[in-house]
Protein backbone atom coordinates (compact mmCIF):
# COMPACT_ATOMS: atom_id res chain seq x y z
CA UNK A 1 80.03 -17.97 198.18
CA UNK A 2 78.53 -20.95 199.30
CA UNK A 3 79.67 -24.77 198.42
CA UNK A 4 76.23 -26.48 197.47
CA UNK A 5 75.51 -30.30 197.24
CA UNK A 6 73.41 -31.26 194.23
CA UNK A 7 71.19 -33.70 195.37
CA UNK A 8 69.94 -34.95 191.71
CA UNK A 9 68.37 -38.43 190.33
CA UNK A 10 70.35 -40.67 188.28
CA UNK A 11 67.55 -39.93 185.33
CA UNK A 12 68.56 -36.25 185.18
CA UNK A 13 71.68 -36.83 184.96
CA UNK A 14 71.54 -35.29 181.43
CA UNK A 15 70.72 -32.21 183.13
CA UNK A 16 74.01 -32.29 184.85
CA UNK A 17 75.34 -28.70 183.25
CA UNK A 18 72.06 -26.92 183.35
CA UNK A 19 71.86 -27.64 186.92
CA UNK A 20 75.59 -26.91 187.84
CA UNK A 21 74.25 -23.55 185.21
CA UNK A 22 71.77 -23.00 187.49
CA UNK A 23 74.01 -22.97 191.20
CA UNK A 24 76.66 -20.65 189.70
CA UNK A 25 74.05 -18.51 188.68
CA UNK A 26 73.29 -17.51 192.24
CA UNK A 27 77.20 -16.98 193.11
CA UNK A 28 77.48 -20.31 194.95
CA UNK A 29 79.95 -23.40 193.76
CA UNK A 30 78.31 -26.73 193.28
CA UNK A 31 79.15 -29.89 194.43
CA UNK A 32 78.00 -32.29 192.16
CA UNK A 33 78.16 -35.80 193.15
CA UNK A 34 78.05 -37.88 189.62
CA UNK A 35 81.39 -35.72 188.45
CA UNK A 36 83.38 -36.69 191.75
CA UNK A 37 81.51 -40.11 191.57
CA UNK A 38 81.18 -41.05 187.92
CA UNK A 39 78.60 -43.33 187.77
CA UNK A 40 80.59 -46.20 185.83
CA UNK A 41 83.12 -46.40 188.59
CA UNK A 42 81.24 -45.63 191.43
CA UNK A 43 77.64 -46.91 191.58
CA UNK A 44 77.05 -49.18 188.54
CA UNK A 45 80.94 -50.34 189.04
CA UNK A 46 83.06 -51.95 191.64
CA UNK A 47 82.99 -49.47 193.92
CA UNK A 48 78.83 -49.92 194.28
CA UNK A 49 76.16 -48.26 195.54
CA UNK A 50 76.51 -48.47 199.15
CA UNK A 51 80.06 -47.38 199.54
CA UNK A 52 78.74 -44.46 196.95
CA UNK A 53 76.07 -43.56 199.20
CA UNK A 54 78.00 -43.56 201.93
CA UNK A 55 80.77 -40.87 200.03
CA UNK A 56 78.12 -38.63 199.17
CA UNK A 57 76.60 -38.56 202.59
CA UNK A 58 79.78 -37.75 203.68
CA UNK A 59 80.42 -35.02 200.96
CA UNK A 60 77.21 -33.15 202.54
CA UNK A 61 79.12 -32.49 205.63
CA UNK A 62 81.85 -30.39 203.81
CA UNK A 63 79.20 -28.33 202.13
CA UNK A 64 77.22 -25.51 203.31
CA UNK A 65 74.18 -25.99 201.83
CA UNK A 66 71.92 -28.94 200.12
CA UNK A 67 69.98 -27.90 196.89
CA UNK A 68 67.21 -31.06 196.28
CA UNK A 69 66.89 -31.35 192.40
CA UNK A 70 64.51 -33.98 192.27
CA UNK A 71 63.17 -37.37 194.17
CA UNK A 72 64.93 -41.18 194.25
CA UNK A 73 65.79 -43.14 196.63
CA UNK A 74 69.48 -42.10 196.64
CA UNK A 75 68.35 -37.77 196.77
CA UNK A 76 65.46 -39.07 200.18
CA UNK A 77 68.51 -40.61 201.60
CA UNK A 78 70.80 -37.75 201.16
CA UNK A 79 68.33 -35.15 202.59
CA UNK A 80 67.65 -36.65 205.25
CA UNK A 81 71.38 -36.96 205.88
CA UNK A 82 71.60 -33.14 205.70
CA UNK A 83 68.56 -32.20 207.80
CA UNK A 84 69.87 -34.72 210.51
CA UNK A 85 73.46 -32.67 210.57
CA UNK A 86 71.60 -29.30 210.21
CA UNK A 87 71.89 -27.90 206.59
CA UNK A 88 70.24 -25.76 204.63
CA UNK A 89 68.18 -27.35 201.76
CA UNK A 90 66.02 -25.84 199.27
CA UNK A 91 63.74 -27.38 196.93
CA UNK A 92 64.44 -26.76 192.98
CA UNK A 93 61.75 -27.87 190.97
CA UNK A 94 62.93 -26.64 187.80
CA UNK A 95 64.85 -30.19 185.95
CA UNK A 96 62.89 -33.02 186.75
CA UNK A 97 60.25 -33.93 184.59
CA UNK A 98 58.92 -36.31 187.13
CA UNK A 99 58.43 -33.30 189.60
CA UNK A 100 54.77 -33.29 189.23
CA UNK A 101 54.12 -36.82 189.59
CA UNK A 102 56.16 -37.27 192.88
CA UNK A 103 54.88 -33.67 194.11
CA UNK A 104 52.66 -34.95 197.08
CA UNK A 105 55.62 -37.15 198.30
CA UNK A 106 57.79 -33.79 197.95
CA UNK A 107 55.46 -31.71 199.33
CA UNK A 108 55.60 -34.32 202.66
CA UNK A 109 59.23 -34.40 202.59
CA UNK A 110 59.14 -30.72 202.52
CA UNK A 111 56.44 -30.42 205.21
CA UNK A 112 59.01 -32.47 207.71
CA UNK A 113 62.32 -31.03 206.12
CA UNK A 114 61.60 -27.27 206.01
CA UNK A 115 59.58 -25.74 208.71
C-alpha cells in the first residue's frame, strides 16, 4: 500500500469522496490535502495561502506517490514540488470538468513531468 497525495483544484473540491473513492480503489491510502487543511482555516483563513502551500509541499515528501487530479495554480506548484524530490505522479483525468480545456497545458506539463 502506497500513501498518495491528491493533488486536486479548489473547484473540485466537491469531488473530494469520489476521488479519495477512486485511490482506495487501487489499494493505496490517500492523502488529501483540503481534509488535513480545511479550506476555512487554512487557505481562505488566517493561516493563508502561502503557509498552506508551503504544508502541502511539505506533505508530498511523506508520501510515496503524487496522483494530479486536475490543473491550478496551487496542483502546477505542487507537481513540480514532487518531480523536483523524485516522486511518482500520474495523471487522472477522470474529475475535472475543465480537463479538456486546460489539456494542451497538461499535455506540456506531462511532456516535462513524465518521460
Amino acid at each position: 500500500m502506497k500513501l498518495i497525495y491528491c493533488a486536486t483544484p479548489k473547484r473540485i473540491f466537491h469531488k473530494s469522496n469520489e476521488i479519495i473513492n477512486k485511490v482506495l480503489s487501487t489499494g493505496n491510502a490517500p492523502f488529501f490535502p483540503f481534509f488535513s487543511f480545511p479550506i476555512n482555516i487554512f487557505e481562505d483563513g488566517p493561516i493563508g495561502r502561502e503557509k498552506t502551500i508551503n504544508f502541502c509541499l511539505k506533505s508530498i515528501e511523506i508520501c510515496d506517490e503524487l496522483w494530479f487530479f486536475g490543473l491550478s495554480e496551487g496542483t502546477i506548484l505542487e507537481l513540480n514540488h514532487a518531480k523536483n524530490i523524485g516522486k511518482k505522479i500520474r495523471f487522472i483525468d477522470l474529475f475535472d470538468n475543465e480537463w479538456e480545456l486546460n489539456k494542451k497545458q497538461i499535455e506540456e506539463l506531462k511532456s516535462v513531468i513524465v518521460k
